[in-house]
C-alpha atoms as a PDB file:
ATOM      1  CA  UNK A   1      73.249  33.156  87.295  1.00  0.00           C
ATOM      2  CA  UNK A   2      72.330  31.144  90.294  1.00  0.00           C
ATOM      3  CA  UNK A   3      75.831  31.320  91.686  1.00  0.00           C
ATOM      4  CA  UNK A   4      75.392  35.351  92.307  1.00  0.00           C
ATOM      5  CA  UNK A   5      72.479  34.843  94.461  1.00  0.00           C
ATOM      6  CA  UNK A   6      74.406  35.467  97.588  1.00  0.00           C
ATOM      7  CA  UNK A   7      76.762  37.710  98.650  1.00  0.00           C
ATOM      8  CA  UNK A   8      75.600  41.146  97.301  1.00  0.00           C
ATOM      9  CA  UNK A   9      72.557  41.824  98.742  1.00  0.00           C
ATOM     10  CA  UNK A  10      71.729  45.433 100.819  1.00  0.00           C
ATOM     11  CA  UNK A  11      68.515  46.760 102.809  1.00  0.00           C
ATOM     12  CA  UNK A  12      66.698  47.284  99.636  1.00  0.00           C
ATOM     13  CA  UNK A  13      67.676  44.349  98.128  1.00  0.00           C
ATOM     14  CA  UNK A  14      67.771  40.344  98.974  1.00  0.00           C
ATOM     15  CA  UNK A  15      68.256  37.686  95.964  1.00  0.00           C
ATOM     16  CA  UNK A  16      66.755  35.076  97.898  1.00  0.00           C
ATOM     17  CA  UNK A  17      63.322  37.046  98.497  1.00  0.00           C
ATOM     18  CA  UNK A  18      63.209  39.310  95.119  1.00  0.00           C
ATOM     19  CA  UNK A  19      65.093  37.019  92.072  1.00  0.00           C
ATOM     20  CA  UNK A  20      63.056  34.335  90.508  1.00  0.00           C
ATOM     21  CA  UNK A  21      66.100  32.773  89.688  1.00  0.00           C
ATOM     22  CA  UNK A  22      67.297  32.611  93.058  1.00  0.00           C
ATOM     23  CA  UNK A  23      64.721  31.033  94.401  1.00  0.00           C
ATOM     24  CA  UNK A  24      62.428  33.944  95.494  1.00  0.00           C
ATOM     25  CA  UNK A  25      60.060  36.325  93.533  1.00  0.00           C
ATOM     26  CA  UNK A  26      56.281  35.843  92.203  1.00  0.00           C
ATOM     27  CA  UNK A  27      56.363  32.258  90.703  1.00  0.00           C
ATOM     28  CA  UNK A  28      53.722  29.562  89.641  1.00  0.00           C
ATOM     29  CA  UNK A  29      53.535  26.961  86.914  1.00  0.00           C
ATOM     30  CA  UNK A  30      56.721  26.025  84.355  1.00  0.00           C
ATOM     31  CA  UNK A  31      55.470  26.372  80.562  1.00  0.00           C
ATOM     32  CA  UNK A  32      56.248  23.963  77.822  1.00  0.00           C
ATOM     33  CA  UNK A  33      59.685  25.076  77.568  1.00  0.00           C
ATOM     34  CA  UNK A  34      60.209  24.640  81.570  1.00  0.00           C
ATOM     35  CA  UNK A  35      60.061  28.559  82.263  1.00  0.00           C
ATOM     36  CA  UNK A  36      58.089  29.966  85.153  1.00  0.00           C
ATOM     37  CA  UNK A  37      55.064  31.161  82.976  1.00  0.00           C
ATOM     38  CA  UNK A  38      54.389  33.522  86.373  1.00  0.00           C
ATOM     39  CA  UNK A  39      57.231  34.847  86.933  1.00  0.00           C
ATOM     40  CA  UNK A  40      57.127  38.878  87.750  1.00  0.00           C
ATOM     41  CA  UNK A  41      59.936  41.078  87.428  1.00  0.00           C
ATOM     42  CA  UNK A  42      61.425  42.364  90.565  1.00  0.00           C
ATOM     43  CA  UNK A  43      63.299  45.082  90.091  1.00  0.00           C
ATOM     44  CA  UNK A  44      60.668  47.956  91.686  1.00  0.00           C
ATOM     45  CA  UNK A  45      62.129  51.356  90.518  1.00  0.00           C
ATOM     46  CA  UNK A  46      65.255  50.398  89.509  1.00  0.00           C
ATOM     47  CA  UNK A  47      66.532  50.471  86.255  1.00  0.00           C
ATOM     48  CA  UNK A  48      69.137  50.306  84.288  1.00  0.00           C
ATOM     49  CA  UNK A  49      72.379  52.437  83.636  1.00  0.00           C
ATOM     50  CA  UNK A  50      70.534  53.682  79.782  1.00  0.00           C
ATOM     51  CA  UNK A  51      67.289  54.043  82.233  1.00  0.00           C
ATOM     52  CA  UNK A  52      65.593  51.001  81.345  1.00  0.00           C
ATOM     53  CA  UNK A  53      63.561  48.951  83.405  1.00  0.00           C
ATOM     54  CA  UNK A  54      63.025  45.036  82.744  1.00  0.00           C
ATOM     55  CA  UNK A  55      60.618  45.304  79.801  1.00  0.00           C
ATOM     56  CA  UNK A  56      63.200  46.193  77.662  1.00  0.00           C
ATOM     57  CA  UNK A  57      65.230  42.995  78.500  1.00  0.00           C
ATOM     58  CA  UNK A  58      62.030  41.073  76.889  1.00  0.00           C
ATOM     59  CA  UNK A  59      62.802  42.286  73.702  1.00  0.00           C
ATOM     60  CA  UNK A  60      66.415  42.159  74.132  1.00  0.00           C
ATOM     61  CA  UNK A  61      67.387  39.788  76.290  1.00  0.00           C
ATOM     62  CA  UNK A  62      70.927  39.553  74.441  1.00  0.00           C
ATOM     63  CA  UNK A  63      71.573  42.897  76.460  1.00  0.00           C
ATOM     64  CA  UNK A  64      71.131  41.138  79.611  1.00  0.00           C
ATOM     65  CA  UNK A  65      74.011  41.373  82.175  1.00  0.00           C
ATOM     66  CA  UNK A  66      75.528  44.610  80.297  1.00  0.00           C
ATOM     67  CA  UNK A  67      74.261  47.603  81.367  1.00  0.00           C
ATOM     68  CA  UNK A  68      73.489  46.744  85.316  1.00  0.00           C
ATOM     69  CA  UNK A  69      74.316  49.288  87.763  1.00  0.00           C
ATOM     70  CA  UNK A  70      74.548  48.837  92.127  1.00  0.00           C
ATOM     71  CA  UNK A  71      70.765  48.659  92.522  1.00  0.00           C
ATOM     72  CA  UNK A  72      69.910  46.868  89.061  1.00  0.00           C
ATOM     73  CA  UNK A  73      71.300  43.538  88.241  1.00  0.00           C
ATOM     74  CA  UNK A  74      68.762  42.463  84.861  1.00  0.00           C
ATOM     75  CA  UNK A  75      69.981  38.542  85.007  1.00  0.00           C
ATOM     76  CA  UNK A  76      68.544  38.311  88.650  1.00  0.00           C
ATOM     77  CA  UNK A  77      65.594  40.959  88.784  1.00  0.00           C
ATOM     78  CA  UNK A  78      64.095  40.342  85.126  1.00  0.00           C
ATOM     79  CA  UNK A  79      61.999  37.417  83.811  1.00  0.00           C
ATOM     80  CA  UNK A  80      63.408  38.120  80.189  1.00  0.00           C
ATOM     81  CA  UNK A  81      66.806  37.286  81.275  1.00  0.00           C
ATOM     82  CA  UNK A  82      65.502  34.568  83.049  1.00  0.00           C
ATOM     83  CA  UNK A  83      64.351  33.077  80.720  1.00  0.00           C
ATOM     84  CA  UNK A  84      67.054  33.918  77.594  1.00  0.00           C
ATOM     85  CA  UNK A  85      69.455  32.174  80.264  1.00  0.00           C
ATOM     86  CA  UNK A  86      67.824  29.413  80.566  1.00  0.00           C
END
């Protein structure tokens, strides 16, 4: 969601700089499908509050959004959920 890319970033942490979908991140090329085939997770060493990182969120992006913590926010840090938004 584009419309959390401000207001809740930290020190570690800056939407605008990490989040594909915000603007920032590793990004190239669109694919067929419009997606940014280079996109690169962001999310470092955070994970998730079951301990999962963003790989899981590309085979189950429906989780997406639900199990975010302080640190980890999947819809902003993870291509998957990029992607299964879009």
């Amino acid at each position: 969601m584009a419309s959390l890319c401000e207001g809740y970033d930290d020190d570690d942490f800056i939407a605008s700089q990490m989040c594909c979908n915000c603007g920032g991140g590793i990004g190239g090329t669109e694919d067929s499908q419009g997606y940014d085939e280079d996109c690169e997770d962001t999310h470092g060493d955070f994970v998730d509050s079951y301990g999962d990182g963003c790989d899981w969120y590309d085979y189950a992006p429906q989780d997406c959004g639900h199990y975010d913590t302080d640190d980890f926010h999947s819809n902003e840090m993870c291509c998957g959920c990029i992607r299964f938004a879009g």
